[in-house]
C-alpha atoms as a PDB file:
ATOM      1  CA  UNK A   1    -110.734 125.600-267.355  1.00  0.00           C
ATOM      2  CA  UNK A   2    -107.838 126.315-269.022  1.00  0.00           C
ATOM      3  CA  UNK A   3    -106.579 129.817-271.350  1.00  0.00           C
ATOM      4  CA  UNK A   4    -104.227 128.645-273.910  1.00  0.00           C
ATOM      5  CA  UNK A   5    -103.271 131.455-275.881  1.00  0.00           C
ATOM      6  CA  UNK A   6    -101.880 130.027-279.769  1.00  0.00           C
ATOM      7  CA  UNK A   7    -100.421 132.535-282.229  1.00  0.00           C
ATOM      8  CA  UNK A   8    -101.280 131.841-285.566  1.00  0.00           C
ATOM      9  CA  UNK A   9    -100.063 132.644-288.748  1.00  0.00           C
ATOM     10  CA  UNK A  10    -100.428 136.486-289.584  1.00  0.00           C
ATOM     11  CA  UNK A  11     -99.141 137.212-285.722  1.00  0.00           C
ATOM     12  CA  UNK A  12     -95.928 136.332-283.895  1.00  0.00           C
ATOM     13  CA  UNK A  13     -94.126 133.452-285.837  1.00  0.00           C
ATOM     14  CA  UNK A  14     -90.548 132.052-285.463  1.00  0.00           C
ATOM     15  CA  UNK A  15     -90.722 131.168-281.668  1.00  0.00           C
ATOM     16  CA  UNK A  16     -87.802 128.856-280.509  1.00  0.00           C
ATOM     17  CA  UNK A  17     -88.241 125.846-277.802  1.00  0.00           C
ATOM     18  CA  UNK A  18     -84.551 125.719-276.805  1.00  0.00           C
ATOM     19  CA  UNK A  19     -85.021 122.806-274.506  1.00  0.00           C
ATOM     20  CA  UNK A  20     -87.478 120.062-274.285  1.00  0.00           C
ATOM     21  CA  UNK A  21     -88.463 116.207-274.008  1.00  0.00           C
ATOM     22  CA  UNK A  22     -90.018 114.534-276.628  1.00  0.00           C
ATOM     23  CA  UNK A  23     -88.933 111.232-275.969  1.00  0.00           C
ATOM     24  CA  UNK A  24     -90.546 111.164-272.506  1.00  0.00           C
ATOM     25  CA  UNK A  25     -93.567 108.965-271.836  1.00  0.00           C
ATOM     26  CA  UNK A  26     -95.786 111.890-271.755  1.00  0.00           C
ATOM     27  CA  UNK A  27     -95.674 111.980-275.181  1.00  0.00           C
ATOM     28  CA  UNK A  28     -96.153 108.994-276.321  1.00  0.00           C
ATOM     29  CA  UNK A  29     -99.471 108.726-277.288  1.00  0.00           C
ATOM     30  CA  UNK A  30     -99.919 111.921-279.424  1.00  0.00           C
ATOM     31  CA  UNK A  31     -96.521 113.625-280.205  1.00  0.00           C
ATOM     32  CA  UNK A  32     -98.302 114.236-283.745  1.00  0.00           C
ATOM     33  CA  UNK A  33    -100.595 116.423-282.362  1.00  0.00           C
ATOM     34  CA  UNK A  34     -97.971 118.131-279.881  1.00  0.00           C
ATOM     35  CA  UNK A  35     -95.934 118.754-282.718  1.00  0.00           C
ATOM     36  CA  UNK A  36     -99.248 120.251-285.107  1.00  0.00           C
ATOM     37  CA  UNK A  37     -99.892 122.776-281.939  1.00  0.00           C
ATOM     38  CA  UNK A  38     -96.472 123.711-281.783  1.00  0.00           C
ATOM     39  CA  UNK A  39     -96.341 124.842-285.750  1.00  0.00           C
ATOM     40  CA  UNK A  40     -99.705 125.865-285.103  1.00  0.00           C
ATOM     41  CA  UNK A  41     -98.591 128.444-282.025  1.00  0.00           C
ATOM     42  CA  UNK A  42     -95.840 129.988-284.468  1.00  0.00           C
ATOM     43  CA  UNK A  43     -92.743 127.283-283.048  1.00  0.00           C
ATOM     44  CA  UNK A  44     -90.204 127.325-285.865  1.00  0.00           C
ATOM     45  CA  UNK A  45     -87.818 125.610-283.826  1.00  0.00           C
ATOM     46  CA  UNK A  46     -87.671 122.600-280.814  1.00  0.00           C
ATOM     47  CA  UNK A  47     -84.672 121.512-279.317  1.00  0.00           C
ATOM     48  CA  UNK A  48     -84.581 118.509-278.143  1.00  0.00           C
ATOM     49  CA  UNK A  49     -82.775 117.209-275.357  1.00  0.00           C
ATOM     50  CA  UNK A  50     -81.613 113.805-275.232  1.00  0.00           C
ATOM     51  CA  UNK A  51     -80.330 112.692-271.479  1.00  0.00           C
ATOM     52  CA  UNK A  52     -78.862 109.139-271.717  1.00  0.00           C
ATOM     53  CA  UNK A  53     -78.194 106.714-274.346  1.00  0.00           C
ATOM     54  CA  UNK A  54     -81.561 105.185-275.094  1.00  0.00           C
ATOM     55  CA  UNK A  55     -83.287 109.325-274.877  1.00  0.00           C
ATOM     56  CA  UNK A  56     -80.385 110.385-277.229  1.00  0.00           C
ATOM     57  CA  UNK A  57     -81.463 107.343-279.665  1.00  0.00           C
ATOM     58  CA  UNK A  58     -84.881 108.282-278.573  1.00  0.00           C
ATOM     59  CA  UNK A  59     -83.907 112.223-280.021  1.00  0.00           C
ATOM     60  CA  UNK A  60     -81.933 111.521-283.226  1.00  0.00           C
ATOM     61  CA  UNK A  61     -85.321 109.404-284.670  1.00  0.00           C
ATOM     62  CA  UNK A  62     -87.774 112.433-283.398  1.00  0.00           C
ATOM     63  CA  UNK A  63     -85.500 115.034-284.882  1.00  0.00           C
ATOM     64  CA  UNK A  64     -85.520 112.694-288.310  1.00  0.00           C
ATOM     65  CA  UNK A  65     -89.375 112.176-288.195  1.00  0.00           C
ATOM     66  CA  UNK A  66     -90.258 115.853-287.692  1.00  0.00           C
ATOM     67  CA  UNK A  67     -87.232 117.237-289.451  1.00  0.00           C
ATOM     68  CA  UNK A  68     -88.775 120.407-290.225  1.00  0.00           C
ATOM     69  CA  UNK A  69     -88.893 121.405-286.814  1.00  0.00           C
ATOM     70  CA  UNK A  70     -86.892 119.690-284.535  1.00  0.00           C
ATOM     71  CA  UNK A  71     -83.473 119.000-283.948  1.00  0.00           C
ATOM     72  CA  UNK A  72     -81.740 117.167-281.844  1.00  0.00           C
ATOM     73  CA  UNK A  73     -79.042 117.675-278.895  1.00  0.00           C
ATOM     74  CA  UNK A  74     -77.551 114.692-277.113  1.00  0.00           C
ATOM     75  CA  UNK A  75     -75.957 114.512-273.796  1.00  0.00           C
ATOM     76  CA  UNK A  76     -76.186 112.692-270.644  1.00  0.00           C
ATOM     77  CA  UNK A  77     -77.883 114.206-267.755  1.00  0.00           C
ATOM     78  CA  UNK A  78     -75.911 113.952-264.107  1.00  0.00           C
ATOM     79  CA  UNK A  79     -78.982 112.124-262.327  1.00  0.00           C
ATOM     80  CA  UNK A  80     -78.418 109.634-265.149  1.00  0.00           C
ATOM     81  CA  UNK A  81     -74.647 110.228-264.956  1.00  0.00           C
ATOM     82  CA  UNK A  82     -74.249 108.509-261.847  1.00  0.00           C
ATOM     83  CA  UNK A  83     -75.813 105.167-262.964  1.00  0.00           C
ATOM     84  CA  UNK A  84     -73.870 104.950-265.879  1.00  0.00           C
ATOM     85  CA  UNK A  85     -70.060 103.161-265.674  1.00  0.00           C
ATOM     86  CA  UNK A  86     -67.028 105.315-266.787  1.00  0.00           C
ATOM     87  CA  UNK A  87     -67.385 102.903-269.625  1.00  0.00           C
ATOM     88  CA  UNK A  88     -70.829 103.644-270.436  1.00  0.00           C
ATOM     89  CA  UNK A  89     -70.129 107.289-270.717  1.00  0.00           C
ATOM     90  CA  UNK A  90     -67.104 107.062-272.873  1.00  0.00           C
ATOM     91  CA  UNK A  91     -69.168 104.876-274.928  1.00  0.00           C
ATOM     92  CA  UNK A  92     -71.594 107.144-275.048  1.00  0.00           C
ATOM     93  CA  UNK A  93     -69.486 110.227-275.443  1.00  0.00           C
ATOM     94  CA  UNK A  94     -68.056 108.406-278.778  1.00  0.00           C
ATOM     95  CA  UNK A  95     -71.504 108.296-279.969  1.00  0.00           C
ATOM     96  CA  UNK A  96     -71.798 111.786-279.401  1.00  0.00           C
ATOM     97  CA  UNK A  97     -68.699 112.411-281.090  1.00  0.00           C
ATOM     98  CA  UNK A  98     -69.564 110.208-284.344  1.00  0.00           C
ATOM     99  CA  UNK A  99     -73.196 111.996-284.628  1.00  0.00           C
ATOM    100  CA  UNK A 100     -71.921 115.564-284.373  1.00  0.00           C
ATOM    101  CA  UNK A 101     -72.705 116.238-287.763  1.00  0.00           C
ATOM    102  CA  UNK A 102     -76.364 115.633-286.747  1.00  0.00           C
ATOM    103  CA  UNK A 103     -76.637 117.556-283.625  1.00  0.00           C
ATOM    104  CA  UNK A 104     -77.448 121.345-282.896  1.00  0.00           C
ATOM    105  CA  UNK A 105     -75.806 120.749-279.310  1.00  0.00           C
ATOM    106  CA  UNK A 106     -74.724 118.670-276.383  1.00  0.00           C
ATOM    107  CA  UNK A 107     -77.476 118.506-274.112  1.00  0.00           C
ATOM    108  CA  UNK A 108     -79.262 118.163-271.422  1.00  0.00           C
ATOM    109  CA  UNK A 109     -75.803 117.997-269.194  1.00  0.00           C
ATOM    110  CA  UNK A 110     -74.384 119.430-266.233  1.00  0.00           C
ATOM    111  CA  UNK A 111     -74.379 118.993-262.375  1.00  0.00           C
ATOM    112  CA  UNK A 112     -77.257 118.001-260.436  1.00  0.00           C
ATOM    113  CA  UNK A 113     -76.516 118.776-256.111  1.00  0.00           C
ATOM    114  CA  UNK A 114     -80.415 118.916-255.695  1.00  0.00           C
ATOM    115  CA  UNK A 115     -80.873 114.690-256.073  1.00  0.00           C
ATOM    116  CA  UNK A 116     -77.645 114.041-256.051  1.00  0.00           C
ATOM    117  CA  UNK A 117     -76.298 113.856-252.640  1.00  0.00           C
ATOM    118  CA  UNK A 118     -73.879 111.640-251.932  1.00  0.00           C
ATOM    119  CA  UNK A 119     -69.910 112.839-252.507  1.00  0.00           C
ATOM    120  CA  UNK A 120     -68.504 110.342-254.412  1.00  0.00           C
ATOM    121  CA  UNK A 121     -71.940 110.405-257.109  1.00  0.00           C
ATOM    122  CA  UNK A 122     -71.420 114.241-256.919  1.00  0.00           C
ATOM    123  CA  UNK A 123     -67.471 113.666-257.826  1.00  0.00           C
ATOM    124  CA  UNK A 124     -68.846 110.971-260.670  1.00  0.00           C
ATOM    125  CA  UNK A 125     -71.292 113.813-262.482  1.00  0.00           C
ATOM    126  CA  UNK A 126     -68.412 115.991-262.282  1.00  0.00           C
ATOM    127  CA  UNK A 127     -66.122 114.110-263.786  1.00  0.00           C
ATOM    128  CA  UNK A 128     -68.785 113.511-266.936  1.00  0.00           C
ATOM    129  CA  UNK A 129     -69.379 116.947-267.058  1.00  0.00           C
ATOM    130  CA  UNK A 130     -65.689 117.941-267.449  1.00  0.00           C
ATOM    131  CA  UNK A 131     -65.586 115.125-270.272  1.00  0.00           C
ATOM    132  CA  UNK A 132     -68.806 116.542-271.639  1.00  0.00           C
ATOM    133  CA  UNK A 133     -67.084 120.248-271.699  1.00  0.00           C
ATOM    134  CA  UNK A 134     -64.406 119.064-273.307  1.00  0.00           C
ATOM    135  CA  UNK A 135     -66.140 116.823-275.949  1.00  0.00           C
ATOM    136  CA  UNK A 136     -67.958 120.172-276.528  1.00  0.00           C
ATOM    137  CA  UNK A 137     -64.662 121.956-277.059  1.00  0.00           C
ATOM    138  CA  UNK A 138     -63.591 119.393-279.440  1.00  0.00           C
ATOM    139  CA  UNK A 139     -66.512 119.358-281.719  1.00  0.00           C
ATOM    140  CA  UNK A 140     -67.445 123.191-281.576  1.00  0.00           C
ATOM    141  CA  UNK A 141     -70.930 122.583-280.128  1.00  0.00           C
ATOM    142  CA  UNK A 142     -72.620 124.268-277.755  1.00  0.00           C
ATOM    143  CA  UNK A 143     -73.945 122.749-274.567  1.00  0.00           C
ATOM    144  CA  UNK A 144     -77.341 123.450-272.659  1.00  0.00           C
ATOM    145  CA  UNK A 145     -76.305 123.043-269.157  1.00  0.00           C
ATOM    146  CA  UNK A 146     -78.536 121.732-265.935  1.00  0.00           C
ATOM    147  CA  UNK A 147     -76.830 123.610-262.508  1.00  0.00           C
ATOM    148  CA  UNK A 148     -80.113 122.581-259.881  1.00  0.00           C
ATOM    149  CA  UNK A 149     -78.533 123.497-256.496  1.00  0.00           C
ATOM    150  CA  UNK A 150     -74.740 123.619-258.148  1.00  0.00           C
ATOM    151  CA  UNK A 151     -74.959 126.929-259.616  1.00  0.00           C
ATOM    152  CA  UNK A 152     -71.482 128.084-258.422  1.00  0.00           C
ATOM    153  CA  UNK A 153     -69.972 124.757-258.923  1.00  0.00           C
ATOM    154  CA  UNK A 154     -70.658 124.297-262.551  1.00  0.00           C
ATOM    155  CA  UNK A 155     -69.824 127.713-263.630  1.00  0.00           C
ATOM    156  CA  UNK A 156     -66.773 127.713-261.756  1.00  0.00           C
ATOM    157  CA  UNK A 157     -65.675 124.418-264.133  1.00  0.00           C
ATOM    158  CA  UNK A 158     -67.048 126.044-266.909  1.00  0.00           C
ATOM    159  CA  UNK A 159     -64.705 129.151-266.164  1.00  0.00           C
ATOM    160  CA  UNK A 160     -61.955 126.600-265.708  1.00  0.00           C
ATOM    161  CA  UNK A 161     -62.974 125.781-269.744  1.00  0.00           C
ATOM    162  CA  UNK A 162     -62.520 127.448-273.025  1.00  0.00           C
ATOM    163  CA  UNK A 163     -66.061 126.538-273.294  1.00  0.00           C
ATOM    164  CA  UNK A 164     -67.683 129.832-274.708  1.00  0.00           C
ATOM    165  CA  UNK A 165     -70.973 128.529-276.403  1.00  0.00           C
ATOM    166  CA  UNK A 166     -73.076 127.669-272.957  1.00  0.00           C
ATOM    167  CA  UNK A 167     -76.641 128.187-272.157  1.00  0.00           C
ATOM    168  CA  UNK A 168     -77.450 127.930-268.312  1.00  0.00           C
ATOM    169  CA  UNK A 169     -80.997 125.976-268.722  1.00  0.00           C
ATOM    170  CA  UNK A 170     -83.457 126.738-266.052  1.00  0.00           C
ATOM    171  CA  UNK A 171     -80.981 128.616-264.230  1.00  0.00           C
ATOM    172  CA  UNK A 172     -81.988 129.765-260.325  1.00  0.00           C
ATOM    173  CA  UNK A 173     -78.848 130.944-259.464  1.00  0.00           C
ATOM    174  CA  UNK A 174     -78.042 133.724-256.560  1.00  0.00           C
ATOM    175  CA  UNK A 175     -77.698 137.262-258.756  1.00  0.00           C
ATOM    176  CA  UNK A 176     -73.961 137.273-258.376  1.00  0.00           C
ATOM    177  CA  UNK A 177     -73.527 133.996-259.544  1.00  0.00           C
ATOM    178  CA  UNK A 178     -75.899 134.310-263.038  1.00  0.00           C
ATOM    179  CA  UNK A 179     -73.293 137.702-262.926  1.00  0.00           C
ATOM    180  CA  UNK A 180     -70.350 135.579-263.126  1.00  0.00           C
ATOM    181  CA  UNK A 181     -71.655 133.437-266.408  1.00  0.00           C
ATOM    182  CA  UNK A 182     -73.012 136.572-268.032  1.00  0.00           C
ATOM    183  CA  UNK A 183     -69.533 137.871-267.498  1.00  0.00           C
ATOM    184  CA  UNK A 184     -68.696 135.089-269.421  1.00  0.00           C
ATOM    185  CA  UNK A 185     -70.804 135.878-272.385  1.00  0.00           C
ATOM    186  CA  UNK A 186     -72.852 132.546-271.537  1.00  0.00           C
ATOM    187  CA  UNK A 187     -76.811 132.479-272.495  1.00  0.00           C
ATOM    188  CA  UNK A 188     -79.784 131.673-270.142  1.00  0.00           C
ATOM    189  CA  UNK A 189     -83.411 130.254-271.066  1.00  0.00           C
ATOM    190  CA  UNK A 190     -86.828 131.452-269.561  1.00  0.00           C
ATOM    191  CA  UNK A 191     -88.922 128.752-269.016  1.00  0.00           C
ATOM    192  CA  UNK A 192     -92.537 128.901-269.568  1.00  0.00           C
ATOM    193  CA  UNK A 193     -92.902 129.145-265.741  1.00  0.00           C
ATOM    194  CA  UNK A 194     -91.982 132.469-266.249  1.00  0.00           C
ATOM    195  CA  UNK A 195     -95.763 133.036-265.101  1.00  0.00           C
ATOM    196  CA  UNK A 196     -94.791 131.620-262.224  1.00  0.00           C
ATOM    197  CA  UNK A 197     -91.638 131.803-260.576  1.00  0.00           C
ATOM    198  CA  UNK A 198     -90.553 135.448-259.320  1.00  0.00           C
ATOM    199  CA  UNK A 199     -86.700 134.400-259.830  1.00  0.00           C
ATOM    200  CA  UNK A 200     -87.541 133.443-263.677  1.00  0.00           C
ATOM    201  CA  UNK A 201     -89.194 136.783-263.932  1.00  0.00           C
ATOM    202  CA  UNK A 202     -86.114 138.758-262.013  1.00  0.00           C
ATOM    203  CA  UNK A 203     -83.688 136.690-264.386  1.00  0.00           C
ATOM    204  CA  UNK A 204     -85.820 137.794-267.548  1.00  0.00           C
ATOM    205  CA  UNK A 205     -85.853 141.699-266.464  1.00  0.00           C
ATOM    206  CA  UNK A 206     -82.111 141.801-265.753  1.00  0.00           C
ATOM    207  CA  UNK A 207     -80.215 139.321-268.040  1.00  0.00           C
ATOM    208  CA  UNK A 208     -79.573 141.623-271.756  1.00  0.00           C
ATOM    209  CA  UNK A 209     -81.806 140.055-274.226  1.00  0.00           C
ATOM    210  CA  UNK A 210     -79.133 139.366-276.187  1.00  0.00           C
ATOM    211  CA  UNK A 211     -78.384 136.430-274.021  1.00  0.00           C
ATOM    212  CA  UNK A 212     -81.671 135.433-273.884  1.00  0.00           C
ATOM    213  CA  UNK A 213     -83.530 132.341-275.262  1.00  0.00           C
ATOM    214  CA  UNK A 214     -86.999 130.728-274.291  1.00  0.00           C
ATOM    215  CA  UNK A 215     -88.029 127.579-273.331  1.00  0.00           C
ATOM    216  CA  UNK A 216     -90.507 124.935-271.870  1.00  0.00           C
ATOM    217  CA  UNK A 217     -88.825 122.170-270.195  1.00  0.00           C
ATOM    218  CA  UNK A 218     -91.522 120.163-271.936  1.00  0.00           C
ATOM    219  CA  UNK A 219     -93.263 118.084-269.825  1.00  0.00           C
ATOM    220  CA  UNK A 220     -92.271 119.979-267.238  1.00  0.00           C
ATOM    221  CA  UNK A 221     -92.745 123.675-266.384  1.00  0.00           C
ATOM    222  CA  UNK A 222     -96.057 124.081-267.409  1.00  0.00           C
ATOM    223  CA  UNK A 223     -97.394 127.755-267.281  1.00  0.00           C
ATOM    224  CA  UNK A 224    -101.228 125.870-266.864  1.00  0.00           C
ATOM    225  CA  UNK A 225    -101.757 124.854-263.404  1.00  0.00           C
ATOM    226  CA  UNK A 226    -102.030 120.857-263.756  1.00  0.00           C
ATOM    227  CA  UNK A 227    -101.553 120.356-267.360  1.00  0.00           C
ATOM    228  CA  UNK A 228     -98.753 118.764-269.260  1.00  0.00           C
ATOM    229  CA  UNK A 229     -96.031 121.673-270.760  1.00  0.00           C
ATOM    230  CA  UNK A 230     -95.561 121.180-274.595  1.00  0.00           C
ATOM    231  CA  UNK A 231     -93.232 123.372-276.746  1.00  0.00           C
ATOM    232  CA  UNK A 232     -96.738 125.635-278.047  1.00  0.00           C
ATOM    233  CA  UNK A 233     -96.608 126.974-274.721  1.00  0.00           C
ATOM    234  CA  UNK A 234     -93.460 128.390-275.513  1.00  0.00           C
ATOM    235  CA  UNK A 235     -95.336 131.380-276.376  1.00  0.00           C
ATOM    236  CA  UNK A 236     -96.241 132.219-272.857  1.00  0.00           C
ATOM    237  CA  UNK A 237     -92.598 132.588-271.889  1.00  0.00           C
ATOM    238  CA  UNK A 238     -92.578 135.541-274.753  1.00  0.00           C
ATOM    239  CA  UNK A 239     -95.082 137.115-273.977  1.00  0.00           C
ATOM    240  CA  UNK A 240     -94.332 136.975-270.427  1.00  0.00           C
ATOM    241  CA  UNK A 241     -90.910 138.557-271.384  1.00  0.00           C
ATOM    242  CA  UNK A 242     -92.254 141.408-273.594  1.00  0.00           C
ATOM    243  CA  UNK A 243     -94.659 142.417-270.814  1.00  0.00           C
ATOM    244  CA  UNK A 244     -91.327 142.533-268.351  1.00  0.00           C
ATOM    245  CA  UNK A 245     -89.094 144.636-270.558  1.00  0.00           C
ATOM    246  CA  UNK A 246     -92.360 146.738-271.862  1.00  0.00           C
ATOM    247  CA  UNK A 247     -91.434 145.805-275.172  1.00  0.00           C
ATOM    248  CA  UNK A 248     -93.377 143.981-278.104  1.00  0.00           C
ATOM    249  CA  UNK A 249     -93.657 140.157-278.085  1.00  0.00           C
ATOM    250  CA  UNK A 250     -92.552 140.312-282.053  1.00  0.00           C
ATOM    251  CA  UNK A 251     -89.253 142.161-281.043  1.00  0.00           C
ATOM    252  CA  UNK A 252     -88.501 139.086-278.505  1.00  0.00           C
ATOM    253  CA  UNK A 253     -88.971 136.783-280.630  1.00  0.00           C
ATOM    254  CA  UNK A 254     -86.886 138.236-283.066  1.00  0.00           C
ATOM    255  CA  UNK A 255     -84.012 138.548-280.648  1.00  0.00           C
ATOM    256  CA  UNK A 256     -83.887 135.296-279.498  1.00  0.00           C
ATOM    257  CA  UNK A 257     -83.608 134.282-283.441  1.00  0.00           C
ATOM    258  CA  UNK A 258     -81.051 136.486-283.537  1.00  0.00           C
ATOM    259  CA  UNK A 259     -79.644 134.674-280.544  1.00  0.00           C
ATOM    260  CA  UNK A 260     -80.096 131.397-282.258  1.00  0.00           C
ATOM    261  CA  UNK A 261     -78.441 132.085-285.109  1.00  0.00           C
ATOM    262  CA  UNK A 262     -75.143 133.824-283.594  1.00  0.00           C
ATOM    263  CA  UNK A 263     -74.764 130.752-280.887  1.00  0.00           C
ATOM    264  CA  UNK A 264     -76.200 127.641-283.011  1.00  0.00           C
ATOM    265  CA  UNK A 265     -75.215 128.890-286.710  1.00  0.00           C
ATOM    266  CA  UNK A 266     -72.449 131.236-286.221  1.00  0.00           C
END
């Protein structure tokens, strides 16, 4: 049995999904119903993240076909990185590049050292992320950025950048390390597994809310014990929050719309 908590209209609206898949296959059967439960719960806005060229073609039709809700980053993901030729990426990146008009970000991209293990694949999703920064650069987007098991790695290239607009997704980082990229005014999303994890909760509590923004990792990350994460649960990650900081779950929400709109508008 299974609480799902949904905020309707009249409560807490204007809840942000900063980082999800849509595309994946555990959506395909009834992403018009994920997408009813996420306006439903309050979820003015999904982001989602495309992670290799078919997922980024994938994100640019979901983001058309729910246009009221979603929108769409692109990027190239380091696990799929290091399957891709240097052509492939620069073909890809080009795409990018052409379609920035369209996108909120670049995203999901980073390093991966938790898969990827070998040093010459770890050298090859290094050397797309440093393209991906500077593509980023170029075109004035932000970038959500995956750092599994290369925390001090990828901010240490990122400090190497005059890349400023950077959310650290699902970051697990040591303290002194999620230090270092706050020091460098860069964001961080709680995932829904907030209710979980113990480091998501530390993160939430000591990060300033002003770099703060939520998300659910959709599939993955799910707050319910067995069940598939969708961006409605977003809500859990709030509320989760507000109960940390002893503040209300309308004045989180509001922040990270405040958030939004300084990183992805200003």
């Amino acid at each position: 049995m299974f609480r799902i908590i949904y905020w309707h209209a009249g409560n807490i609206m204007g809840l942000i999904d900063l980082h999800c898949h849509l595309d994946f296959r555990q959506f395909r059967d009834d992403l018009d119903e994920v997408i009813a439960r996420a306006k439903k719960a309050g979820v003015e806005l999904i982001l989602q993240n495309g992670v290799n060229p078919e997922s980024n073609r994938k994100s640019l039709e979901i983001a058309e076909r729910y246009k009221d809700v979603v929108r769409p980053a692109l990027g190239i993901h380091p696990t799929d990185a290091v399957r891709m030729s240097d052509e492939a990426i620069d073909a890809e990146l080009d795409f990018i590049e052409k379609n920035k008009e369209m996108i909120a970000a670049l995203g999901e991209v980073g390093i991966d050292h938790h898969w990827i293990k070998e040093a010459d694949q770890r050298k090859k999703q290094a050397e797309c992320f440093q393209k991906i920064i500077d593509l980023a650069e170029r075109i004035r987007k932000p970038i959500i950025v995956h750092s599994w098991d290369a925390d001090q790695e990828t901010v240490e290239m990122l400090q190497s950048s005059n890349a400023k607009k950077v959310v650290m997704h699902c970051f697990t980082g040591k303290p002194e390390i999620a230090k270092q990229a706050e020091d460098e005014g860069h964001y961080f999303t709680i995932s829904t597994n907030i209710v979980k994890s113990k480091q998501f909760r530390k993160l939430a509590k000591r990060i300033p809310m002003e770099r703060l923004f939520t998300e659910t990792d959709a599939p993955f990350m799910s707050p319910f014990q067995g069940k598939r994460n969708e961006p409605a649960f977003v809500a859990e990650a709030v509320r989760k929050i507000a109960e940390i900081r002893k503040i209300g779950e309308k004045e989180v929400a509001d922040q990270i719309s405040n958030n939004y709109d300084l990183l992805f508008r200003g």
